[in-house]
Protein backbone atom coordinates (compact mmCIF):
# COMPACT_ATOMS: atom_id res chain seq x y z
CA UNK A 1 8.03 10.55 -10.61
CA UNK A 2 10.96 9.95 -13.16
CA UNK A 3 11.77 7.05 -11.00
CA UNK A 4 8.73 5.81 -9.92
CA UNK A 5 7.51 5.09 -13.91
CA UNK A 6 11.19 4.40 -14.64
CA UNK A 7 11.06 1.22 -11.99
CA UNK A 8 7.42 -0.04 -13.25
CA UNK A 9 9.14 -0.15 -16.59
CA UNK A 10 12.20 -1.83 -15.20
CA UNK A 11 9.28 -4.60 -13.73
CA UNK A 12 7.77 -4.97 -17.01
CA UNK A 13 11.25 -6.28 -18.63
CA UNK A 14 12.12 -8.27 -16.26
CA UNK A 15 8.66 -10.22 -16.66
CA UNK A 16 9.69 -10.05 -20.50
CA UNK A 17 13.57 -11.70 -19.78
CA UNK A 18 11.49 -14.51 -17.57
CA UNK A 19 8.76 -14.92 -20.48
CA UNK A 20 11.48 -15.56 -23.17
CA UNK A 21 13.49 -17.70 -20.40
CA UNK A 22 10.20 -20.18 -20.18
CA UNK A 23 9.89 -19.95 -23.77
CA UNK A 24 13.30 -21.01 -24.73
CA UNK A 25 13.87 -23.62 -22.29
CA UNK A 26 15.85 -21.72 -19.69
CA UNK A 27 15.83 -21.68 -15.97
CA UNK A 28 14.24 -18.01 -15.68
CA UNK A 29 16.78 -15.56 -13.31
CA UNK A 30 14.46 -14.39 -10.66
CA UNK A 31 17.07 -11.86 -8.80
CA UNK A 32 16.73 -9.07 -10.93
CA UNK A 33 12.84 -9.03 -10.67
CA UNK A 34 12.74 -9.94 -7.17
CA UNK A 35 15.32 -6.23 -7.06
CA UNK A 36 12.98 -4.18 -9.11
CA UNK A 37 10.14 -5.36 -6.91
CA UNK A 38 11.69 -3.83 -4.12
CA UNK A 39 11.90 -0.35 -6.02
CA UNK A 40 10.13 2.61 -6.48
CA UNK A 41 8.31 1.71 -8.82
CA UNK A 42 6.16 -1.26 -7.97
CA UNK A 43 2.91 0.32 -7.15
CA UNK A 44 2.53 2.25 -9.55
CA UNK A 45 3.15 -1.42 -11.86
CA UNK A 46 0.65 -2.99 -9.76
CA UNK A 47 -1.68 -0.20 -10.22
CA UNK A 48 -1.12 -0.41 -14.71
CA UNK A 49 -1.77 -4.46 -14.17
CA UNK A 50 -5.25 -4.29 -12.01
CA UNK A 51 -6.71 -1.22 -13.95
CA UNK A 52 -4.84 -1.82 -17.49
CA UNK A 53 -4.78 -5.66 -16.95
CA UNK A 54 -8.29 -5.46 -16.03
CA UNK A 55 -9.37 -3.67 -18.55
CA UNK A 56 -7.38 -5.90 -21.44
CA UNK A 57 -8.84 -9.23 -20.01
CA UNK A 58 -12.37 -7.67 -19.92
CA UNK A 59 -11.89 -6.77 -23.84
CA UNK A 60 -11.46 -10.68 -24.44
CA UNK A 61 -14.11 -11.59 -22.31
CA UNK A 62 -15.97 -9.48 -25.24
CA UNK A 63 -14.50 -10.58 -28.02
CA UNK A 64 -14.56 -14.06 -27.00
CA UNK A 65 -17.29 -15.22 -24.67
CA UNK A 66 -16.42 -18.55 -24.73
CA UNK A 67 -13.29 -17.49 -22.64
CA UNK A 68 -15.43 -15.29 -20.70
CA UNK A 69 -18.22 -17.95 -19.84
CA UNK A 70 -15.73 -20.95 -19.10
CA UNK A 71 -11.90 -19.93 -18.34
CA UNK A 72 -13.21 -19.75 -14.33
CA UNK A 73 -15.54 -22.05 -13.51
CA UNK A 74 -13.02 -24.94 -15.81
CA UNK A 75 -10.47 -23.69 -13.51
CA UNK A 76 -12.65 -24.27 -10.51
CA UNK A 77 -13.68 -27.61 -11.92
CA UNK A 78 -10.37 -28.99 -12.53
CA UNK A 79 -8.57 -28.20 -9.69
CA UNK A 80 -11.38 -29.31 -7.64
CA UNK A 81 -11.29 -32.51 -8.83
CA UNK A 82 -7.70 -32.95 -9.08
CA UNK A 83 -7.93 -31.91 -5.27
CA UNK A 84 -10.63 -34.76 -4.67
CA UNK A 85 -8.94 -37.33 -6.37
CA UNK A 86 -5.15 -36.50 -4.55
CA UNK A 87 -7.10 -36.59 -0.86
CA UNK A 88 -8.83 -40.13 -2.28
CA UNK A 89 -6.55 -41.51 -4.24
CA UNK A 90 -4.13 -41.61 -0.97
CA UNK A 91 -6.50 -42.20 1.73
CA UNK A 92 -6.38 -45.68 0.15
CA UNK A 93 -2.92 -46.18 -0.19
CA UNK A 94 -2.32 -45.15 3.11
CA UNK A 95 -4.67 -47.01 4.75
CA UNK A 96 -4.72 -50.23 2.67
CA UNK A 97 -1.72 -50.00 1.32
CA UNK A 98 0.60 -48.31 3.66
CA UNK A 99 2.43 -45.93 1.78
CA UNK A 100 1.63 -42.14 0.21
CA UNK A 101 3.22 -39.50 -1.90
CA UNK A 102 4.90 -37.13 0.25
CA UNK A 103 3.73 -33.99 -1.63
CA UNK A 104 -0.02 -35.40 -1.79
CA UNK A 105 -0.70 -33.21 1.39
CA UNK A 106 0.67 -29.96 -0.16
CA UNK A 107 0.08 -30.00 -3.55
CA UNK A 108 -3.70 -30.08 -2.93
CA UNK A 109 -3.06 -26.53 -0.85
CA UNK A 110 -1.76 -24.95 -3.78
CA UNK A 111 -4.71 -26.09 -6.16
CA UNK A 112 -7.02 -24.89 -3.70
CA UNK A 113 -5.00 -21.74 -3.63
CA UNK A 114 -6.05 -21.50 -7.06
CA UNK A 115 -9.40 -23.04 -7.13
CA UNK A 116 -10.21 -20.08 -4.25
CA UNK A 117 -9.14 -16.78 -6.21
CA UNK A 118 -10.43 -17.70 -9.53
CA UNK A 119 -14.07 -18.49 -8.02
CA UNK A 120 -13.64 -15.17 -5.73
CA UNK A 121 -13.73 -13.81 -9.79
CA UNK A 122 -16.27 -15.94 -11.16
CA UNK A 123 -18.77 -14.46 -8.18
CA UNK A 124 -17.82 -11.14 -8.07
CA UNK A 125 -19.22 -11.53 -11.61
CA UNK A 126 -22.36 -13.01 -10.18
CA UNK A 127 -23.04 -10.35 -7.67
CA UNK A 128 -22.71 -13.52 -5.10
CA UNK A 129 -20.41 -11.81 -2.59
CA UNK A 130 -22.22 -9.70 0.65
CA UNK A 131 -23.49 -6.52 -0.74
CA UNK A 132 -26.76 -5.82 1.01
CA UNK A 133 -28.53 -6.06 -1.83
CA UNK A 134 -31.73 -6.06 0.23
CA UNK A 135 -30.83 -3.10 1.58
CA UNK A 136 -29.71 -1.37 -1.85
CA UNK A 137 -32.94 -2.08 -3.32
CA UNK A 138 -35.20 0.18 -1.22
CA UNK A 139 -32.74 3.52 -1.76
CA UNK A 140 -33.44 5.79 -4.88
CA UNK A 141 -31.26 5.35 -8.07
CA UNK A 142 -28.52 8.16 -7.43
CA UNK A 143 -27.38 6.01 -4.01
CA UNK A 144 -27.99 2.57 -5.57
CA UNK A 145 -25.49 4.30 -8.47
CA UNK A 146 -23.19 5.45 -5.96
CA UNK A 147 -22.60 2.47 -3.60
CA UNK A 148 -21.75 -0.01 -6.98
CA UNK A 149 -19.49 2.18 -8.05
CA UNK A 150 -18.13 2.21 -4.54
CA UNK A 151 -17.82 -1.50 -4.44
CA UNK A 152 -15.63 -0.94 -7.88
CA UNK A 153 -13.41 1.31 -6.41
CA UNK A 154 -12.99 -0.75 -2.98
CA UNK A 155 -12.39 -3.93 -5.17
CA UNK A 156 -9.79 -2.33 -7.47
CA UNK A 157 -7.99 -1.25 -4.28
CA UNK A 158 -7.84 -5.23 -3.03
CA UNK A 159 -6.37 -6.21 -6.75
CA UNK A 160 -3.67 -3.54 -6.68
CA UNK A 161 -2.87 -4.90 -2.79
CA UNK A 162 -3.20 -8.59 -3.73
CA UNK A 163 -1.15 -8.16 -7.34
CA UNK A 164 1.62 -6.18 -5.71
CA UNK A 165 1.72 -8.09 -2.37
CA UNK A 166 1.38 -11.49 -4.13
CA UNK A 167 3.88 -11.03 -6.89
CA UNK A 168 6.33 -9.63 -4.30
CA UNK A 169 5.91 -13.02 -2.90
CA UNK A 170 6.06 -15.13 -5.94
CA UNK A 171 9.77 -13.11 -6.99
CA UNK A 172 11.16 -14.10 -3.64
CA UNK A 173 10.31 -17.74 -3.93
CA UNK A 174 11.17 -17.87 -7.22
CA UNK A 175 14.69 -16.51 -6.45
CA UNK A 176 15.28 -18.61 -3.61
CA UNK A 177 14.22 -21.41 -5.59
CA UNK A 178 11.72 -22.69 -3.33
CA UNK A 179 10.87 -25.95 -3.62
CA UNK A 180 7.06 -27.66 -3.00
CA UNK A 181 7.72 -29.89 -0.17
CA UNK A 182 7.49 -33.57 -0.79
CA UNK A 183 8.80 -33.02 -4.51
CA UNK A 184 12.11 -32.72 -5.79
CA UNK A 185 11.64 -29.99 -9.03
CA UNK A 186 8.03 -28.93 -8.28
CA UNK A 187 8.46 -24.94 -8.06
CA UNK A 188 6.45 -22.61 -5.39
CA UNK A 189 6.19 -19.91 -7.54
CA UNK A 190 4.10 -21.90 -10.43
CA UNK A 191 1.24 -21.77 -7.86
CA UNK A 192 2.50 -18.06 -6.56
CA UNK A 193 1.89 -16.92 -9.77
CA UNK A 194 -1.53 -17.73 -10.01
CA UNK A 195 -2.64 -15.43 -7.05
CA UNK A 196 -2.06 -12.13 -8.75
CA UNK A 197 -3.06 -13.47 -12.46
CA UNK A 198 -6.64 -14.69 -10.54
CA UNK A 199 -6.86 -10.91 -9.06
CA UNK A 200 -6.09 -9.36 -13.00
CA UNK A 201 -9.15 -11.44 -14.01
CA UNK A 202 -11.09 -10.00 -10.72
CA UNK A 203 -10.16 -6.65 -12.12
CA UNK A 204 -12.04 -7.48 -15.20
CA UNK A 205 -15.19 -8.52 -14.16
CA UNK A 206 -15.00 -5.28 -11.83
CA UNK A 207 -14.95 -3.41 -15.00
CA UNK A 208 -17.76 -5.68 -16.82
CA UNK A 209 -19.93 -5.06 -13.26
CA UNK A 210 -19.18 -1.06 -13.54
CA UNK A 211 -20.09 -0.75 -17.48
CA UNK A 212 -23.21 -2.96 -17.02
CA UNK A 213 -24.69 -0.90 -13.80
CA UNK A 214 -23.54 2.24 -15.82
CA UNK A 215 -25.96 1.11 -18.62
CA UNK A 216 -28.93 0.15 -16.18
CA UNK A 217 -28.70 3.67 -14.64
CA UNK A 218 -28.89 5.30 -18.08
CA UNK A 219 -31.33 3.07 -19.60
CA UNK A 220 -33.64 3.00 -16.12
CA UNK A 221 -33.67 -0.47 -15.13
CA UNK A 222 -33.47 -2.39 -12.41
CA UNK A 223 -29.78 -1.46 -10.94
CA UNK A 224 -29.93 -3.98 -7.75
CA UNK A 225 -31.33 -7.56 -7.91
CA UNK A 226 -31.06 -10.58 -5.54
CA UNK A 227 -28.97 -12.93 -6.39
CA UNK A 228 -28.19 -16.57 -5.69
CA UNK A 229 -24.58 -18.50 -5.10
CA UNK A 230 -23.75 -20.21 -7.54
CA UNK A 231 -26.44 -19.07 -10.19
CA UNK A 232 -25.84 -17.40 -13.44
């Protein structure tokens, strides 16, 4: 156990030694995280960042709900349309003009990467995801109750995967320096990174999902409704 908390710690300063590395300018030094990753100790870090994580960005999302209405969807937007305007941008020059950028065909992978993850948060939020909410509506209160706070549980269990899994990922190609093909000092792990950040916010509107169906079960109202993609 001693070693197990002992190696999530180790995790956490390492992420604090790359922090102040980006900060001041430095090229961050990968190794030793990619080492602790490997340890004991990463699960039970991964299991502090979706539940602790979760619960921290989920406090902001309350304290500021202009963060909590917009940081997803503006991600969403943006990438989007830098994705659009890569693909069109360079279907001209290629056609007419007879040249392209040699990263436009994988930087527009990465963005999507991250235009993906963030909206698999943003509709989580919305209820948007299959849930048989048909279904749920016809069974009494206690069930209803039971199967949301199953859903929590089973999505709590993907973020702890994903944030482990996914940073384990993002160490490696950091320490290996991996490079976005087609660029010369474009960095994998910029757009690595993003994957288990996107699952931290996914956490958090977990927990806003949980508290809210906790209230409606209390207070007696409607615990299931139908809901439509891309509605609010």
């Amino acid at each position: 156990m001693f070693e197990t908390i002992s190696g999530a710690a180790t995790i956490f300063a390492e992420f604090g030694g790359i922090f102040v590395d980006l900060i001041t300018g430095k090229e961050p030094d990968f190794f030793p995280l990619r080492s602790a990753m490997n340890g004991d100790g990463v699960w039970f870090w991964g299991l502090i960042m979706t539940l602790v994580g979760g619960l921290f960005v989920a406090w902001i999302y309350r304290v500021v709900p202009l963060i909590e209405r917009n940081l997803e969807t503006t991600l969403m937007v943006v990438t989007y349309l830098a994705i659009g305007a890569i693909i069109f941008i360079e279907v001209i020059r290629r056609f007419v003009f007879s040249d392209q950028f040699p990263w436009s065909t994988t930087i527009p992978g990465y963005l999507f990467l991250i235009m993906t993850w963030t909206g698999c948060s943003y509709n989580v939020r919305l209820r948007t995801h299959l849930s048989f909410a048909e279904f749920r509506s016809k069974m009494p209160r206690l069930p209803q109750m039971a199967l949301l706070s199953l859903d929590a549980f089973l999505w709590w269990g993907i973020c702890w995967l994903v944030i482990v899994t996914s940073m384990t990922v993002a160490a490696n190609a950091g320490n290996n320096f991996m490079i976005v093909t087609g660029t010369d000092n474009v960095f994998v792990w910029w757009f690595l990174i993003t994957l288990p950040l996107a699952f931290v916010l996914l956490s958090a509107r977990v927990f806003q999902n949980l508290l809210e169906d906790i209230r409606k079960y209390r207070t007696g109202e409607t615990m299931i409704e139908q809901t439509v993609l891309g509605g609010q």
